[in-house]
N, C-alpha and C. Protein backbone atom coordinates (compact mmCIF):
# COMPACT_ATOMS: atom_id res chain seq x y z
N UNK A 1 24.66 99.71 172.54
CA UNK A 1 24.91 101.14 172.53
C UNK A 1 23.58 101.88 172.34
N UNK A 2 23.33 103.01 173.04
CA UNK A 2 22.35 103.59 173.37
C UNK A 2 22.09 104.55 171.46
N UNK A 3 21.04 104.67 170.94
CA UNK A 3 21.42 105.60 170.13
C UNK A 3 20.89 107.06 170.85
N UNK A 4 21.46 107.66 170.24
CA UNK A 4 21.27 109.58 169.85
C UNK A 4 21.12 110.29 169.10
N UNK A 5 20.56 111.44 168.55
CA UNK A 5 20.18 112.11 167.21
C UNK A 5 21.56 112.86 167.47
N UNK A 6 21.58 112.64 166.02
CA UNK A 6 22.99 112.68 165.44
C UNK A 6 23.15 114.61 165.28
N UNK A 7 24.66 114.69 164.94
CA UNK A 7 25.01 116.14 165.68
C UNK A 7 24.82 116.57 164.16
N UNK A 8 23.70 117.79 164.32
CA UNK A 8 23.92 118.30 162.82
C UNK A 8 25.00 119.31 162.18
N UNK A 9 25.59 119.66 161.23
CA UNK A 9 26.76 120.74 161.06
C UNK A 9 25.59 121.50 159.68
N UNK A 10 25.30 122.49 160.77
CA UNK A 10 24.63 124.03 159.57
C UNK A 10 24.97 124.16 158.16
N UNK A 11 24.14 124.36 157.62
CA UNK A 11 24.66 124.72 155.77
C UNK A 11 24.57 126.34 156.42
N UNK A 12 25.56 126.73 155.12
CA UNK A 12 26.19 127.87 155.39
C UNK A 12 25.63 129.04 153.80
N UNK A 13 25.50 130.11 153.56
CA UNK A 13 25.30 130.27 152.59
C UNK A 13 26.04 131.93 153.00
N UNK A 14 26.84 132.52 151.64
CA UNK A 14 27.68 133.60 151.41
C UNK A 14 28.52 134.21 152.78
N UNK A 15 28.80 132.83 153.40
CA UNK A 15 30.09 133.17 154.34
C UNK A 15 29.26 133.19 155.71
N UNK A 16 27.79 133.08 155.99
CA UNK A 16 27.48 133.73 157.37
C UNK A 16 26.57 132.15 157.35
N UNK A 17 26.33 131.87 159.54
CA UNK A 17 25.87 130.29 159.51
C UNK A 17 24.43 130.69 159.56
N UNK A 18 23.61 131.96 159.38
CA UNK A 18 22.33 131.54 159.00
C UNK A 18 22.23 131.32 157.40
N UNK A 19 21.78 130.00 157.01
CA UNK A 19 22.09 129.23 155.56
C UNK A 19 20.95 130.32 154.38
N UNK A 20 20.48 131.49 154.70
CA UNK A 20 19.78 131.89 153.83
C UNK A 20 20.49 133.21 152.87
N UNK A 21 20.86 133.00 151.64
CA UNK A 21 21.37 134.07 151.19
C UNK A 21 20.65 135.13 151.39
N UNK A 22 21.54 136.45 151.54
CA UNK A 22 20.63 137.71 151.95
C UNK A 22 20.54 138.97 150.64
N UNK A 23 21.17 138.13 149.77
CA UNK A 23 20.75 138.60 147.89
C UNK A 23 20.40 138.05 147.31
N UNK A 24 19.35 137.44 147.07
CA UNK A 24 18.93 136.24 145.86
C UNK A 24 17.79 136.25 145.56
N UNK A 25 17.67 135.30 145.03
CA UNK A 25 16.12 135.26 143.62
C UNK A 25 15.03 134.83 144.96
N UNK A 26 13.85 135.10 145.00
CA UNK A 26 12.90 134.04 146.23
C UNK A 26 12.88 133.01 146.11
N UNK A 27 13.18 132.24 145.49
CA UNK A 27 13.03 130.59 145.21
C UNK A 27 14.71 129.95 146.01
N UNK A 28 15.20 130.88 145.88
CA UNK A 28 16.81 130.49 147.18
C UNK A 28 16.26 131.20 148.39
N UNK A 29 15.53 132.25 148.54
CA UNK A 29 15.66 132.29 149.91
C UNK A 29 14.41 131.41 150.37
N UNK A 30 13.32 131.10 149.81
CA UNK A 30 12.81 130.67 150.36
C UNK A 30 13.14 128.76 150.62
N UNK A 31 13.79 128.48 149.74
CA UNK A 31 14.61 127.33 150.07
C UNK A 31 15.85 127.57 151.00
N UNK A 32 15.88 128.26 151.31
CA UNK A 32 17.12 128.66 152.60
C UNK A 32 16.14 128.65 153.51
N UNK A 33 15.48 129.58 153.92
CA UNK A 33 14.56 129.98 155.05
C UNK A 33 14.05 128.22 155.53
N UNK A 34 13.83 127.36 154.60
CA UNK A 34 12.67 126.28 154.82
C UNK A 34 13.80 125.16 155.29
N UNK A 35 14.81 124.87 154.61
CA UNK A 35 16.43 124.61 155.40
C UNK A 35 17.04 125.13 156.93
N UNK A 36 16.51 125.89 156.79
CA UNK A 36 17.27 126.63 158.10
C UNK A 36 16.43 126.15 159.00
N UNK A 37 14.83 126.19 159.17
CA UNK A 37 14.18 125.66 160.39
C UNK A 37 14.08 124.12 159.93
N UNK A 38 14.47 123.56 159.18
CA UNK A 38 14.65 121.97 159.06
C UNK A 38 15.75 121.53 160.21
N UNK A 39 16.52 122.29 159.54
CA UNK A 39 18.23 122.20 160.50
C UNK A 39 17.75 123.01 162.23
N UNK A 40 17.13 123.86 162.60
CA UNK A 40 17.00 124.07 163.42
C UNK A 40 16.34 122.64 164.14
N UNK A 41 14.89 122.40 163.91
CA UNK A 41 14.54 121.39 164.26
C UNK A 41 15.50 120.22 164.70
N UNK A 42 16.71 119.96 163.93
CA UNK A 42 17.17 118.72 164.30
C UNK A 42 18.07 119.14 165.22
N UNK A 43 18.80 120.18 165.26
CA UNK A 43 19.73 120.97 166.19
C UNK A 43 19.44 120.49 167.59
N UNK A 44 17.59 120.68 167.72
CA UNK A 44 16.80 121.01 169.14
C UNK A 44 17.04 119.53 169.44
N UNK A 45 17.30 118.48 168.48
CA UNK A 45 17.21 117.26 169.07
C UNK A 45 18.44 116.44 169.30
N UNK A 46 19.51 117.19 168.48
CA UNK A 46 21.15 116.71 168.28
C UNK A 46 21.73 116.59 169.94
N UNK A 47 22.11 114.78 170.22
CA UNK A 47 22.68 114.29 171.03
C UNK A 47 21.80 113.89 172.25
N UNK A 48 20.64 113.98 171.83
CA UNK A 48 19.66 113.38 172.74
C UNK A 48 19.10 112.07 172.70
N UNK A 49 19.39 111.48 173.59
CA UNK A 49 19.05 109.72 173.65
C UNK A 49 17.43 109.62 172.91
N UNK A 50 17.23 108.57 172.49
CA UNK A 50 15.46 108.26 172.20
C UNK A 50 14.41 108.18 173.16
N UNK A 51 15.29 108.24 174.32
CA UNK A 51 14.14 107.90 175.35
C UNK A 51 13.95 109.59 175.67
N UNK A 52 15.12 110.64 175.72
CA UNK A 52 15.09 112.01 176.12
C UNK A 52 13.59 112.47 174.63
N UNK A 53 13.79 112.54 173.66
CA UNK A 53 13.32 112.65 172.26
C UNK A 53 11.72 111.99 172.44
N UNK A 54 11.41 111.22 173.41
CA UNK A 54 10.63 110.64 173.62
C UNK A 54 9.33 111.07 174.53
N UNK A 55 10.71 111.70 175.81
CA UNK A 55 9.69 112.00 176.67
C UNK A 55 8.77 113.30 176.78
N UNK A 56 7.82 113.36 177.23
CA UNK A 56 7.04 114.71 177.56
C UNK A 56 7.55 115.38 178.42
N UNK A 57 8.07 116.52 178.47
CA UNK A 57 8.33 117.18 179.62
C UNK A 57 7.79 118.71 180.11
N UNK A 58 6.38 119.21 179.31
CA UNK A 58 5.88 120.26 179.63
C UNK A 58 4.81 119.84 179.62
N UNK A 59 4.26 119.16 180.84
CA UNK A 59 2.75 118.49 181.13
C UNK A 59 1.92 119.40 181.53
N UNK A 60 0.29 119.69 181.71
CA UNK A 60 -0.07 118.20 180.91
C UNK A 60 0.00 118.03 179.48
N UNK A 61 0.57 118.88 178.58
CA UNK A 61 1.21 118.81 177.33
C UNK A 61 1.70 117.10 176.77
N UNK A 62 1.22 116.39 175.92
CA UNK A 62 1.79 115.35 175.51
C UNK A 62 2.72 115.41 174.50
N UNK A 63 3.17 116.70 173.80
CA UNK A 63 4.21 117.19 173.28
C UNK A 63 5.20 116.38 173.27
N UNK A 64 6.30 115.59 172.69
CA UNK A 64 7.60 115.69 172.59
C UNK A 64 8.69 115.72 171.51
N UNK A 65 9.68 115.97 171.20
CA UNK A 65 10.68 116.48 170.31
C UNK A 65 10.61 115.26 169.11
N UNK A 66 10.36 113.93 169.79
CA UNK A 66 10.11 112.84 168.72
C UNK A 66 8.50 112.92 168.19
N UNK A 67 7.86 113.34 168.45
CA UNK A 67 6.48 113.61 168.01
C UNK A 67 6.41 114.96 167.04
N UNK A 68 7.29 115.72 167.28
CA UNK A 68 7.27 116.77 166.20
C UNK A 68 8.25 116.58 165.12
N UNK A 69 8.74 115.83 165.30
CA UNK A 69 9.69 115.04 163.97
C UNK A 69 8.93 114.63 163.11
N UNK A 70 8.02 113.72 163.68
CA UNK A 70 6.95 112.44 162.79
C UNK A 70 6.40 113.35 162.57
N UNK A 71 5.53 115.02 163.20
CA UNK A 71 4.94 115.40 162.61
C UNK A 71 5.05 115.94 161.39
N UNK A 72 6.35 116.85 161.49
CA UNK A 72 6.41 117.62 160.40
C UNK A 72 7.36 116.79 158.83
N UNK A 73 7.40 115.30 159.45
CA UNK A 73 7.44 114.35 158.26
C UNK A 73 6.02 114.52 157.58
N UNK A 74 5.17 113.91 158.17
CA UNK A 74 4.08 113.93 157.69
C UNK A 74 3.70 115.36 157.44
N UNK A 75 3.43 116.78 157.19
CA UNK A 75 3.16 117.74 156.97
C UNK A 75 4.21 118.33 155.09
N UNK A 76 5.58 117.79 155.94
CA UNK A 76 6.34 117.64 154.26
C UNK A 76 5.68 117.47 153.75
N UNK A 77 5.22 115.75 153.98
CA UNK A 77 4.80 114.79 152.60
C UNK A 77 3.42 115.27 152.36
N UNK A 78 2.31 115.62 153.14
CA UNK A 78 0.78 116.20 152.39
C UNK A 78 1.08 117.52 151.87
N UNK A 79 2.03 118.41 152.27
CA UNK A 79 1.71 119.70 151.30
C UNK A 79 2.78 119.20 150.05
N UNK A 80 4.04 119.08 150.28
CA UNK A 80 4.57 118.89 148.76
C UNK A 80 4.39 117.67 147.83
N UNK A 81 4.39 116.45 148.42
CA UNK A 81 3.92 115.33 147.81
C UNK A 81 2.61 115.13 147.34
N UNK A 82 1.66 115.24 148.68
CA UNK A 82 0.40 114.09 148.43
C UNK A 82 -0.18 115.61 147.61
N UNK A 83 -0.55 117.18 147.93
CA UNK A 83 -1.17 118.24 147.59
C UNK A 83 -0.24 118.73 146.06
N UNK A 84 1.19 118.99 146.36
CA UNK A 84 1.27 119.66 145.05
C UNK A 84 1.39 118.87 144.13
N UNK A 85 2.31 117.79 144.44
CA UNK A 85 2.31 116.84 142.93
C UNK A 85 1.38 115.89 142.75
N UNK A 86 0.72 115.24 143.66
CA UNK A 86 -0.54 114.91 143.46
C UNK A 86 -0.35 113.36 143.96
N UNK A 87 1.01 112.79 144.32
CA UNK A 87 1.43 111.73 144.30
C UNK A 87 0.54 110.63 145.73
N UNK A 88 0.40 109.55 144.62
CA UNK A 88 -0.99 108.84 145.26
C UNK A 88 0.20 107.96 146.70
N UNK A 89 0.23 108.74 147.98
CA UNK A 89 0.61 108.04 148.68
C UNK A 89 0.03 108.24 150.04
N UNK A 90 0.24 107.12 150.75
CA UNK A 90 -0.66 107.51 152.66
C UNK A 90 0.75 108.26 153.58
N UNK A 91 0.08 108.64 154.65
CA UNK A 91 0.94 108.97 155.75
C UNK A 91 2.32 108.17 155.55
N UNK A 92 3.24 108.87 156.51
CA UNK A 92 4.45 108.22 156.67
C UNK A 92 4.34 107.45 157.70
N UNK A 93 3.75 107.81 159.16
CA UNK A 93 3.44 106.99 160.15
C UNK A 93 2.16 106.53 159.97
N UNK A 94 1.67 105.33 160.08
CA UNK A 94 0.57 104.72 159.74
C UNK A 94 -0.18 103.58 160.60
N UNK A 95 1.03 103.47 161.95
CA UNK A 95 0.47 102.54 162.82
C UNK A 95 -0.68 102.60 164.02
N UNK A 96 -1.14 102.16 164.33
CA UNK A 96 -2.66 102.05 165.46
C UNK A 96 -1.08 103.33 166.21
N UNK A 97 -2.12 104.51 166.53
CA UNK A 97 -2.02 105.07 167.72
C UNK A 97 -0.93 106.10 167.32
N UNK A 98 -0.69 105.78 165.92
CA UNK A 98 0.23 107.14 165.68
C UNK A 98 -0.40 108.32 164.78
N UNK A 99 -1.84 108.52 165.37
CA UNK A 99 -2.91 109.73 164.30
C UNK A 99 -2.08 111.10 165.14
N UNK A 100 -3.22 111.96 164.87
CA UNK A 100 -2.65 113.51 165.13
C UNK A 100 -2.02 113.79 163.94
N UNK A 101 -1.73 113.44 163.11
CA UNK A 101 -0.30 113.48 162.04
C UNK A 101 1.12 113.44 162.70
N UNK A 102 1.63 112.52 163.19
CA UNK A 102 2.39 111.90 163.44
C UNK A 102 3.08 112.21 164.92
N UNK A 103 2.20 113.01 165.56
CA UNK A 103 2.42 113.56 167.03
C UNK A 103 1.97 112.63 168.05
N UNK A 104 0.86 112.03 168.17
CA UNK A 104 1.16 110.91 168.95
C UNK A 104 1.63 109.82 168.64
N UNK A 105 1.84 108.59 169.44
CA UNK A 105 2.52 107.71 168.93
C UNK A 105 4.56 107.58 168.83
N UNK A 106 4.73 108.69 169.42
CA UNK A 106 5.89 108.57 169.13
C UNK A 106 6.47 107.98 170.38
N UNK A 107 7.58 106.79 169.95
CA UNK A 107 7.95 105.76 171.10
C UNK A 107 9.35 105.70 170.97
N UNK A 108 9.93 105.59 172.09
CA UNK A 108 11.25 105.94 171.92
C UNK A 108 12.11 104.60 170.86
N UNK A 109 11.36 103.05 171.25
CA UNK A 109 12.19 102.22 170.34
C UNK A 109 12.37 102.37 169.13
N UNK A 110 11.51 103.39 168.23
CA UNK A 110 11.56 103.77 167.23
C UNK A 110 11.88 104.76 166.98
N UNK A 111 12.76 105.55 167.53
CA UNK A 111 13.29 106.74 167.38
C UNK A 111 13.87 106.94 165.82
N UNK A 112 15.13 106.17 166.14
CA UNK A 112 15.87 106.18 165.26
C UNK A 112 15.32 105.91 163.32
N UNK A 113 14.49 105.18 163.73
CA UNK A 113 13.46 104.66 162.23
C UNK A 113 12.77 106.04 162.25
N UNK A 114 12.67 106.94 163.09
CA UNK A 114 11.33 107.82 162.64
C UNK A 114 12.23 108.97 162.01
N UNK A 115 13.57 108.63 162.46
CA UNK A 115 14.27 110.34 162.29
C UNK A 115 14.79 110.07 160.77
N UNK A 116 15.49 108.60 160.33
CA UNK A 116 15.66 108.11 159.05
C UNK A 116 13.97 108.60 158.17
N UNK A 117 12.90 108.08 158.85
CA UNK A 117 11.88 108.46 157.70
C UNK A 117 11.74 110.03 157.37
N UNK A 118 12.04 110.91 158.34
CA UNK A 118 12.23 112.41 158.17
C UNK A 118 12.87 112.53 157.79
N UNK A 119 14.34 111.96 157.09
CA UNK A 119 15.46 112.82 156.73
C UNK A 119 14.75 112.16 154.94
N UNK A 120 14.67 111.10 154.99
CA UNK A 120 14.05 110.58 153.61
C UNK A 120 13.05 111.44 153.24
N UNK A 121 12.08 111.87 154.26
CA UNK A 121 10.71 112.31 153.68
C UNK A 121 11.26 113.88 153.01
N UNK A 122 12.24 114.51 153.74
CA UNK A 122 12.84 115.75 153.43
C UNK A 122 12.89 115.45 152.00
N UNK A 123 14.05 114.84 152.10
CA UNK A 123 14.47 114.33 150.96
C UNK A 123 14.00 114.38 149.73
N UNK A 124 12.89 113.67 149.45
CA UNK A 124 11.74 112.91 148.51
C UNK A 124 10.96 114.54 148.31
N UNK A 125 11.27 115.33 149.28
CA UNK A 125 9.70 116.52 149.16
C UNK A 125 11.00 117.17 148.18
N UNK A 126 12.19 117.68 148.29
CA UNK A 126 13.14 118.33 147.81
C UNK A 126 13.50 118.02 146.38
N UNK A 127 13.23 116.93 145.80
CA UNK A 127 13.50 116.01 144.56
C UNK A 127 12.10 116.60 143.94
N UNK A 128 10.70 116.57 144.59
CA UNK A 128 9.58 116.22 143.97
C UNK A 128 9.56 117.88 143.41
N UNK A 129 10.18 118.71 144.31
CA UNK A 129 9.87 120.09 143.57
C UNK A 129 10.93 120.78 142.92
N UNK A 130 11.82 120.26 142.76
CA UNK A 130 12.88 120.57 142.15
C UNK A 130 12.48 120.62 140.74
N UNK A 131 12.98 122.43 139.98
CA UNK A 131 12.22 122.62 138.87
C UNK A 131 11.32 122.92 138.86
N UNK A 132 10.40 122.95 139.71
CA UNK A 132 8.87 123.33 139.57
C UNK A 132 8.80 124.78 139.58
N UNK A 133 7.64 125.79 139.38
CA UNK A 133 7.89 126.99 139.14
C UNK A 133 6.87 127.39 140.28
N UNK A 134 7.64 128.23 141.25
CA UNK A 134 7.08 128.99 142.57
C UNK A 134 5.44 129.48 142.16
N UNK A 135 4.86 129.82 140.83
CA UNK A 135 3.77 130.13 140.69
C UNK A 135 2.87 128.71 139.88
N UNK A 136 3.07 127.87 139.98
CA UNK A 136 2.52 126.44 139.50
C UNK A 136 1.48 126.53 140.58
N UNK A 137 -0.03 125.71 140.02
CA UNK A 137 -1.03 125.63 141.28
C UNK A 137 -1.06 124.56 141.27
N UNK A 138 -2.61 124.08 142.39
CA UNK A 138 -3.07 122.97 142.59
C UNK A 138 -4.38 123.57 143.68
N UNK A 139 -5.59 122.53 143.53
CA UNK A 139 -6.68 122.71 143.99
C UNK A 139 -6.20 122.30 145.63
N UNK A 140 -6.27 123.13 146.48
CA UNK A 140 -6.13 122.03 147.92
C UNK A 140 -7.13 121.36 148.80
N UNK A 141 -6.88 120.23 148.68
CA UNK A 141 -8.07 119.93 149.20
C UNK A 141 -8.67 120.03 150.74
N UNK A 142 -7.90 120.43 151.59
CA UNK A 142 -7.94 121.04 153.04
C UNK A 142 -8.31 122.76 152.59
N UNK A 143 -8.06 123.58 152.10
CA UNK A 143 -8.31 124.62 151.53
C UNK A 143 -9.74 125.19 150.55
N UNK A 144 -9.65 124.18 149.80
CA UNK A 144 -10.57 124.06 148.89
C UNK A 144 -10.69 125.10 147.96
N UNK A 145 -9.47 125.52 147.83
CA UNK A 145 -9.01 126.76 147.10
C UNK A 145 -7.52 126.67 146.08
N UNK A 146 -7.54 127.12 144.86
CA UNK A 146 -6.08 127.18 144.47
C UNK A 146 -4.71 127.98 145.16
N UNK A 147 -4.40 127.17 145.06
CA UNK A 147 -2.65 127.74 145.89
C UNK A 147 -1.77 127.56 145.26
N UNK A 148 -0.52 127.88 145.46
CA UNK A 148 0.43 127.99 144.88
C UNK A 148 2.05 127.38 145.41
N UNK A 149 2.76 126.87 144.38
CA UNK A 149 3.91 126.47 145.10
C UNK A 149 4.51 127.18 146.54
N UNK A 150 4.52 128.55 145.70
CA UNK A 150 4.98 129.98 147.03
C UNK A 150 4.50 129.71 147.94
N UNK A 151 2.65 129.58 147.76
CA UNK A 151 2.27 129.21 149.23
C UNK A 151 2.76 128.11 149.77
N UNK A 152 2.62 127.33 150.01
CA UNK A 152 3.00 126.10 150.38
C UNK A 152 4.60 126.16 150.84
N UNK A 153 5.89 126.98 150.13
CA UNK A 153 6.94 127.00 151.17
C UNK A 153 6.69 128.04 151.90
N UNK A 154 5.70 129.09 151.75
CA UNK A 154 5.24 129.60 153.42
C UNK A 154 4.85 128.91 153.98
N UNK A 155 3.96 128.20 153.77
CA UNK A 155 3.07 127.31 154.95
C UNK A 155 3.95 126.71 155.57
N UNK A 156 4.82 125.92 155.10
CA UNK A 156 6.00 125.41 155.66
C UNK A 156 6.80 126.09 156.29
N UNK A 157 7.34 127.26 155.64
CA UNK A 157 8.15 127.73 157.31
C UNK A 157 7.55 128.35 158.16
N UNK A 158 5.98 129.06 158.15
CA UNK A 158 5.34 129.04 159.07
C UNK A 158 5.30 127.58 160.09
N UNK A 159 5.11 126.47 159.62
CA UNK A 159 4.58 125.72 160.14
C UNK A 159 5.98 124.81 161.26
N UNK A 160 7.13 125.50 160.17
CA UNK A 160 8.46 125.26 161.01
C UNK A 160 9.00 126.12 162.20
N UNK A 161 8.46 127.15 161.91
CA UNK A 161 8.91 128.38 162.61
C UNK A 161 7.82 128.02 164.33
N UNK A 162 6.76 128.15 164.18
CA UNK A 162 5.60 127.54 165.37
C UNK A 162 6.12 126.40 165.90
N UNK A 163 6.56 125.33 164.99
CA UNK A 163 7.01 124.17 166.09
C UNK A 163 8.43 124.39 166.45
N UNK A 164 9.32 125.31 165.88
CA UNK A 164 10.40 125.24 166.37
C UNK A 164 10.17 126.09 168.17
N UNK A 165 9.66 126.95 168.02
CA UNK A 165 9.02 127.57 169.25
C UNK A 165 8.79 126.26 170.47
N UNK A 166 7.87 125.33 170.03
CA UNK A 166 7.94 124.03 170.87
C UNK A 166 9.17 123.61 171.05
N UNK A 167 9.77 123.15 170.05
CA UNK A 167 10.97 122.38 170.82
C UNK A 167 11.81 123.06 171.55
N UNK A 168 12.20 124.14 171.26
CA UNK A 168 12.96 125.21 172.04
C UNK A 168 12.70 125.32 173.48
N UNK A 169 11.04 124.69 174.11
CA UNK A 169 10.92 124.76 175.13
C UNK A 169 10.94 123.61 175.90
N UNK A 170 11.20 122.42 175.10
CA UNK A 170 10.81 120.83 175.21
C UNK A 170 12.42 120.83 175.21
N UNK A 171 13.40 121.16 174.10
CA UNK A 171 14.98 120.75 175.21
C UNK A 171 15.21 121.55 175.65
N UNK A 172 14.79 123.11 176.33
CA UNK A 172 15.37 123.63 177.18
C UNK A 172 15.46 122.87 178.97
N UNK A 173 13.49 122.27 178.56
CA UNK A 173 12.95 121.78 179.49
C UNK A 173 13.90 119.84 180.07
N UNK A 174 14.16 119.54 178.56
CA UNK A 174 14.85 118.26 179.03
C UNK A 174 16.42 118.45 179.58
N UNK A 175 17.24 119.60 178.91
CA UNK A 175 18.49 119.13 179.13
C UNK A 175 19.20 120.74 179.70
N UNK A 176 18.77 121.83 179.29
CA UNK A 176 18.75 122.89 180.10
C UNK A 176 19.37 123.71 178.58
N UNK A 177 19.68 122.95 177.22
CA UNK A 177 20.33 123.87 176.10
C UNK A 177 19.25 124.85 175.71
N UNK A 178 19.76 125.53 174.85
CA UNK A 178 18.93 126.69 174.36
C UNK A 178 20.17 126.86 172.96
N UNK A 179 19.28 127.89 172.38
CA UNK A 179 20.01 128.78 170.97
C UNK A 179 19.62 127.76 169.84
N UNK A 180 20.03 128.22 168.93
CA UNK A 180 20.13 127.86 167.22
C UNK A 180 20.86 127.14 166.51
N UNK A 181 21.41 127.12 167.23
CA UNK A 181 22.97 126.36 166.88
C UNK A 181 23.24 125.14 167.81
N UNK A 182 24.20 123.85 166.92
CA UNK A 182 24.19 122.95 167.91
C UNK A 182 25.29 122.80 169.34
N UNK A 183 24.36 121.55 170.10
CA UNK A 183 25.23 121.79 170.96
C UNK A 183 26.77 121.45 170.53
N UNK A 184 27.58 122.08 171.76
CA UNK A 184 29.41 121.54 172.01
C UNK A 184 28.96 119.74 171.91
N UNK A 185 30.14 119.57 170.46
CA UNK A 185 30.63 117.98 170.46
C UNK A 185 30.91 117.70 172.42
């Protein structure tokens, strides 16, 4: 059996399906906001074979929907793991030919292992800051400046918001879907 990225179902927050409450403290919306283009991201990839997830299809662009997965695994794990908590660990992808931060290298036999290490890496970044206080610092070392928790879930949905822009054009380009929402079961 062929696999496929699995169909995501939206978190929902005060009755409406964009998941960001539209009254709350910043530390919910900005954990909504950073949820919502997580879930978008996987939306763009929900029911697409590994080889579709795989391929390039806005050349000469080497872009594809499985390469921005691995990436923004790896982007989780250096701003909330390896930068804010300090936690002594390497990349998530680490094999000959998967540099860029996790954009090249992406092969369809490993689809399925790469989308498990993203849902983990989510995961692990969500645990590591849980409790922490939106104004907590840390020296960055790409920065070379103090920053702040806050920053860092901007950077992140900036950094979600820009690649969601890519994929939006990478499955319009593979399968002809579009929107925010996933496709019809």
């Amino acid at each position: 059996m062929t696999w496929t990225a699995p169909r995501i179902e939206r978190t929902t927050a005060d009755g409406d399906q964009l998941n960001v409450p539209s009254t709350a403290d910043e530390r919910a919306m900005l954990e909504g906001w950073l949820r919502w283009h997580r879930e978008t991201l996987l939306t763009k990839c929900a029911g697409l074979t590994a080889a579709q997830l795989a391929h390039t299809t806005a050349e000469p662009s080497g872009l594809t929907l499985l390469g921005l997965v691995r990436h923004l695994a790896e982007i989780e794990r250096w701003w909330f793991r390896r930068s804010f908590t300090g936690e002594p660990i390497g990349d998530v992808f680490t094999a000959p030919g998967d540099g860029d931060e996790g954009l090249e290298g992406a092969d369809a036999a490993h689809a399925e292992r790469d989308f498990a290490a993203y849902r983990a890496e989510v995961d692990a970044c969500e645990a590591a800051v849980a409790g922490r206080g939106l104004d907590e610092t840390f020296v960055s070392a790409t920065r070379g400046r103090t920053v702040s928790l806050r920053w860092v879930f901007l950077v992140m949905i900036q950094e979600y918001a820009r690649h969601n822009g890519h994929a939006d054009l990478l499955r319009e380009r593979t399968d002809g879907a579009t929107g925010d929402y996933p496709p019809p079961a």
